[in-house]
N, C-alpha and C. Protein backbone atom coordinates (compact mmCIF):
# COMPACT_ATOMS: atom_id res chain seq x y z
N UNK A 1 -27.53 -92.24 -21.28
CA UNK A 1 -28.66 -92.97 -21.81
C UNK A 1 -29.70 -91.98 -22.32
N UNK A 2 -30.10 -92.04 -23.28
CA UNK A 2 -31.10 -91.22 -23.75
C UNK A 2 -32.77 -91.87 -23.53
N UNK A 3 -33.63 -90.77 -23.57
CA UNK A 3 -34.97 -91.29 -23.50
C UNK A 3 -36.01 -91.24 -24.78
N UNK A 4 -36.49 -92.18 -24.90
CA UNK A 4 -37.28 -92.18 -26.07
C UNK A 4 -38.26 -90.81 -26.55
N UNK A 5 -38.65 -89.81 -25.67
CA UNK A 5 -38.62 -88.50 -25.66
C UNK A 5 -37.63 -87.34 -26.66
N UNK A 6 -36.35 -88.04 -26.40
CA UNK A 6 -35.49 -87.03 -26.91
C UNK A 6 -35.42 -87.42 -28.36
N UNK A 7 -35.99 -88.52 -28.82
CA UNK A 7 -35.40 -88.66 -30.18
C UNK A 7 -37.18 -87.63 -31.08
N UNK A 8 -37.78 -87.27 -30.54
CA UNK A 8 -39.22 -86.53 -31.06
C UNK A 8 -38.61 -85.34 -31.43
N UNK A 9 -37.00 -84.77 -30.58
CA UNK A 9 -37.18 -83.76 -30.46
C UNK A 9 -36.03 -83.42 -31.28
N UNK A 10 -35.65 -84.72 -32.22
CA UNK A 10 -34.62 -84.74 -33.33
C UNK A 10 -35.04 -84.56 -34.94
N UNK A 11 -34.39 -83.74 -35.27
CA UNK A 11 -34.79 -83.99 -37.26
C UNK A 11 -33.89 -84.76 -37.75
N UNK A 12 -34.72 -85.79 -38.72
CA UNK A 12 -33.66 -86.83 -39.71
C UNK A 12 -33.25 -86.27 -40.82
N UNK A 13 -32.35 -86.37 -41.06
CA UNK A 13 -31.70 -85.81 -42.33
C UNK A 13 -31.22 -87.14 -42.96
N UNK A 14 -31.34 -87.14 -44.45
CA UNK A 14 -30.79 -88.10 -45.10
C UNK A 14 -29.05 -87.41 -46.17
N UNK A 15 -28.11 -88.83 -45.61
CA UNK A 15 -26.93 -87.94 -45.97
C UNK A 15 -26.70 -88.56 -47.19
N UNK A 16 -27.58 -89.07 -48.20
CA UNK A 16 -27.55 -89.12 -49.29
C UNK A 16 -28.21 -87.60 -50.23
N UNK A 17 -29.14 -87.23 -50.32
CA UNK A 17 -29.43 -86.10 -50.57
C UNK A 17 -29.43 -84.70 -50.07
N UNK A 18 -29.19 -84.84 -48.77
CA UNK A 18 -28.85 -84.08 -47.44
C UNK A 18 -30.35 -83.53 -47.55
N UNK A 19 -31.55 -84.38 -47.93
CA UNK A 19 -33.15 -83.71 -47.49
C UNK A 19 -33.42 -84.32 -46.40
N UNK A 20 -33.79 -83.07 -45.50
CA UNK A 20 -35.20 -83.02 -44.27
C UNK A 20 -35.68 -83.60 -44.14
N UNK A 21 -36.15 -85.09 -43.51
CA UNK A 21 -37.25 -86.12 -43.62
C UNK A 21 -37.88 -85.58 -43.11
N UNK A 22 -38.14 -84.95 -41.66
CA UNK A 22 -39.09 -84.75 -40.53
C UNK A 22 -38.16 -85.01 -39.43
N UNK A 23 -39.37 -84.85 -38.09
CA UNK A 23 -39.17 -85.49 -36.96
C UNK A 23 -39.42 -86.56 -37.03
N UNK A 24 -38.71 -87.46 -35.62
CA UNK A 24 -39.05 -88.88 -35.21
C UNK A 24 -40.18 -88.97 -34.80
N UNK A 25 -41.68 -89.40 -35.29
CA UNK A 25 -42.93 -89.63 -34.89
C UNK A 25 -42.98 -90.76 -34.06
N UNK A 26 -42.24 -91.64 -34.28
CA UNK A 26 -42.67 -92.94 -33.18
C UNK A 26 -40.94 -93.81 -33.20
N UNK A 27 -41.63 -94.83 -32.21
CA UNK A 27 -40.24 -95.70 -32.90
C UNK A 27 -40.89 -97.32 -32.66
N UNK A 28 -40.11 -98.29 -33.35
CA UNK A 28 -40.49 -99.63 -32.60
C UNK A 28 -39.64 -100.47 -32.33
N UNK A 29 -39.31 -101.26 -30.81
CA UNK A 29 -38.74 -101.69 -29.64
C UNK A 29 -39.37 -103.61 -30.00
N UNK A 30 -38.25 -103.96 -30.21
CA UNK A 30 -38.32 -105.49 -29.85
C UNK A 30 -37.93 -105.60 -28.77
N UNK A 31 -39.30 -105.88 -27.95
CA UNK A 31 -39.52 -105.94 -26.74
C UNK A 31 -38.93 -107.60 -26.41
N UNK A 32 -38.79 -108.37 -26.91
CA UNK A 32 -37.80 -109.80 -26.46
C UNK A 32 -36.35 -109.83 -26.13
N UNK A 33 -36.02 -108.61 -27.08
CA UNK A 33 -34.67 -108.30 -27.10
C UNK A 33 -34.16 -107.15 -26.04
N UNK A 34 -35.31 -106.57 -25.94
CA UNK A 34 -35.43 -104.89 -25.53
C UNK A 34 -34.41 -104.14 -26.42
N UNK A 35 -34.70 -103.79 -27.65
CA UNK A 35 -33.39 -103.06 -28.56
C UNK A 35 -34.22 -102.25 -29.03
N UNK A 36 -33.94 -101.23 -30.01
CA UNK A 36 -34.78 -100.32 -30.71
C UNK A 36 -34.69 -100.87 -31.83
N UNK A 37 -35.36 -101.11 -32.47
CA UNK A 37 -35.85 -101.16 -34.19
C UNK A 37 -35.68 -100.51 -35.04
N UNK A 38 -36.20 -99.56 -34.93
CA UNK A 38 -36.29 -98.39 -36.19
C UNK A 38 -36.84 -97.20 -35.34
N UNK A 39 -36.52 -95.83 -36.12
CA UNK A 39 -37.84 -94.64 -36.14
C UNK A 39 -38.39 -94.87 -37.06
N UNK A 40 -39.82 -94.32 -36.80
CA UNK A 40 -40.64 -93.70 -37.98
C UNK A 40 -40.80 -92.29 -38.11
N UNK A 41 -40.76 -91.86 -39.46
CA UNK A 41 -40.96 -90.35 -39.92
C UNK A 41 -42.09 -90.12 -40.33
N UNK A 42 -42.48 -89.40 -40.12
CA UNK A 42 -44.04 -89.03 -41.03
C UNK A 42 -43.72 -88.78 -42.36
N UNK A 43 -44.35 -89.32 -43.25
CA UNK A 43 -43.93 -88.93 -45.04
C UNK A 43 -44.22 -87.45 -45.40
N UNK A 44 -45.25 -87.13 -44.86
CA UNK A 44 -44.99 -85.70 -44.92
C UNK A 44 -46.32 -85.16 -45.77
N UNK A 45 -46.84 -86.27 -46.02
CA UNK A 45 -47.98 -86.16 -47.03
C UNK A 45 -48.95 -85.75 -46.51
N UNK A 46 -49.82 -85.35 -47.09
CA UNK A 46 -51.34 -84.80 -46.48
C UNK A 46 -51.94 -85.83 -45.96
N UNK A 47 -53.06 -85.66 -44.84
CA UNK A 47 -53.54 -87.19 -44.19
C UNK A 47 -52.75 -88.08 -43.71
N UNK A 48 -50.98 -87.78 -43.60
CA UNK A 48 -50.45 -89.16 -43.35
C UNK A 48 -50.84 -89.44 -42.02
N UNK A 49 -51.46 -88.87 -40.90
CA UNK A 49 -51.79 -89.25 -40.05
C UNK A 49 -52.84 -90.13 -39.47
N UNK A 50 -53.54 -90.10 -40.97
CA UNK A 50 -54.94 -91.02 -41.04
C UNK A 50 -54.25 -92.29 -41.44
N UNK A 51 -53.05 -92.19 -41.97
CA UNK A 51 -52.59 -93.28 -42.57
C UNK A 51 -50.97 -93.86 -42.11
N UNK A 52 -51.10 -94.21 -41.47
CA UNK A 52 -49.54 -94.53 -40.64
C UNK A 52 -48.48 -95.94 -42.17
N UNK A 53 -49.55 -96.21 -43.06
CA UNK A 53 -48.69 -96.99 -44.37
C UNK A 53 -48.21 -96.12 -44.85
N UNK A 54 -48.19 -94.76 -44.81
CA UNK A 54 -47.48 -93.96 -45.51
C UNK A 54 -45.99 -93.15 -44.82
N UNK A 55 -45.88 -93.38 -43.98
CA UNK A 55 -44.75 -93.24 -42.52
C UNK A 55 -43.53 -94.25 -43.23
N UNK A 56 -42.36 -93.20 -42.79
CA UNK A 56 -40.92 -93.98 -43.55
C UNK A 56 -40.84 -94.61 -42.25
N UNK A 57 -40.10 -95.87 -42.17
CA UNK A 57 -39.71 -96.91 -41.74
C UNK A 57 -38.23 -96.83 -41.56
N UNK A 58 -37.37 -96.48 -40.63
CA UNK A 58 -35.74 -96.99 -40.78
C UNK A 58 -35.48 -97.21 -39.98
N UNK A 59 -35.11 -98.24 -40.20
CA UNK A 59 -34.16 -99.27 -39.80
C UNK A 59 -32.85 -98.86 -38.65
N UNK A 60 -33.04 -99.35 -37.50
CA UNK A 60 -31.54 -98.53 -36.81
C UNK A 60 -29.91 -98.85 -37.09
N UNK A 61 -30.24 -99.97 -38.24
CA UNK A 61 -29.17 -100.26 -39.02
C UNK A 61 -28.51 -98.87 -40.18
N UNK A 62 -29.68 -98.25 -40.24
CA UNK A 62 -29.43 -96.97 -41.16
C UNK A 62 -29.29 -95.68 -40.60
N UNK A 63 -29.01 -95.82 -39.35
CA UNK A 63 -28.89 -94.69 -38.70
C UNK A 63 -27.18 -94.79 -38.43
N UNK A 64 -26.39 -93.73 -39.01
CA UNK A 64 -25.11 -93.17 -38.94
C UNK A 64 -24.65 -92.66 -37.76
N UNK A 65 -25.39 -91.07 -37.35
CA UNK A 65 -25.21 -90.46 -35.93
C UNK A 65 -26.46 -89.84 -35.49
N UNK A 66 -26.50 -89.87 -34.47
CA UNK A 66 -27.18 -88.98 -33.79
C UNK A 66 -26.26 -88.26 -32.69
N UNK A 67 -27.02 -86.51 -33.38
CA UNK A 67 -26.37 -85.94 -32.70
C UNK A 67 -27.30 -85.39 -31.59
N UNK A 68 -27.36 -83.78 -31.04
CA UNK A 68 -28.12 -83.22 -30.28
C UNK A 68 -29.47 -82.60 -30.63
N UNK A 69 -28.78 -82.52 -32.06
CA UNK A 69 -29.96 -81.77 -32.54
C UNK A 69 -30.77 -82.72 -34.14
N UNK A 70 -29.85 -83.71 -34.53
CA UNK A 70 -30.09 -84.20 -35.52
C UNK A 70 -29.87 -85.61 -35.43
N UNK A 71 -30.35 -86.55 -36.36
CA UNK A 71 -30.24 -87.85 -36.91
C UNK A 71 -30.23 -87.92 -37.85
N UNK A 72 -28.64 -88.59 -38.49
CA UNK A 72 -28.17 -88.57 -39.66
C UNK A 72 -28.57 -90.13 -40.12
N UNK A 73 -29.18 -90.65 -41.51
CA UNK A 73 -29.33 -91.85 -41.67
C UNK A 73 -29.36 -91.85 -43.10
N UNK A 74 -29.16 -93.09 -43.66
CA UNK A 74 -28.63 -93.67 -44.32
C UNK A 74 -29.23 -94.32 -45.74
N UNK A 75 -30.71 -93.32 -45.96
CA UNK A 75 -31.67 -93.85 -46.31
C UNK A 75 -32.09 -93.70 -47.92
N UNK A 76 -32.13 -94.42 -48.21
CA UNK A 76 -32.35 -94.69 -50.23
C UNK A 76 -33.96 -94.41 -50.09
């Protein structure tokens, strides 16, 4: 079982362009279901921290693998 900890300490890679998104900045948990939702990435932009609308969004439907050191996803 992994802890929501370990995925901070993952980089997303997209295996469409094979670019660097970032780290996992957050994630969000449907708590009715208790399932994971998505990560969020930081966009990478200046201020995105003032601004969390600018944070990629994916879907755990778009996530391929996670490995030890990476998260591979699926992302257009």
């Amino acid at each position: 079982m992994a802890k929501i900890s370990d995925f901070r300490q993952k980089e997303v890679i997209n295996i469409h362009s094979g670019k660097r998104l970032g780290y996992v900045c957050d994630i969000e948990l449907d708590e009715e279901k208790g399932t994971l939702e998505s990560i969020i990435v930081p966009s990478g932009k200046m201020f995105s921290s003032l601004s969390k609308n600018n944070d990629r969004v994916i879907p755990w439907s778009k996530i391929t693998k996670i490995g030890s050191d990476i998260i591979l996803v699926d992302y257009e």
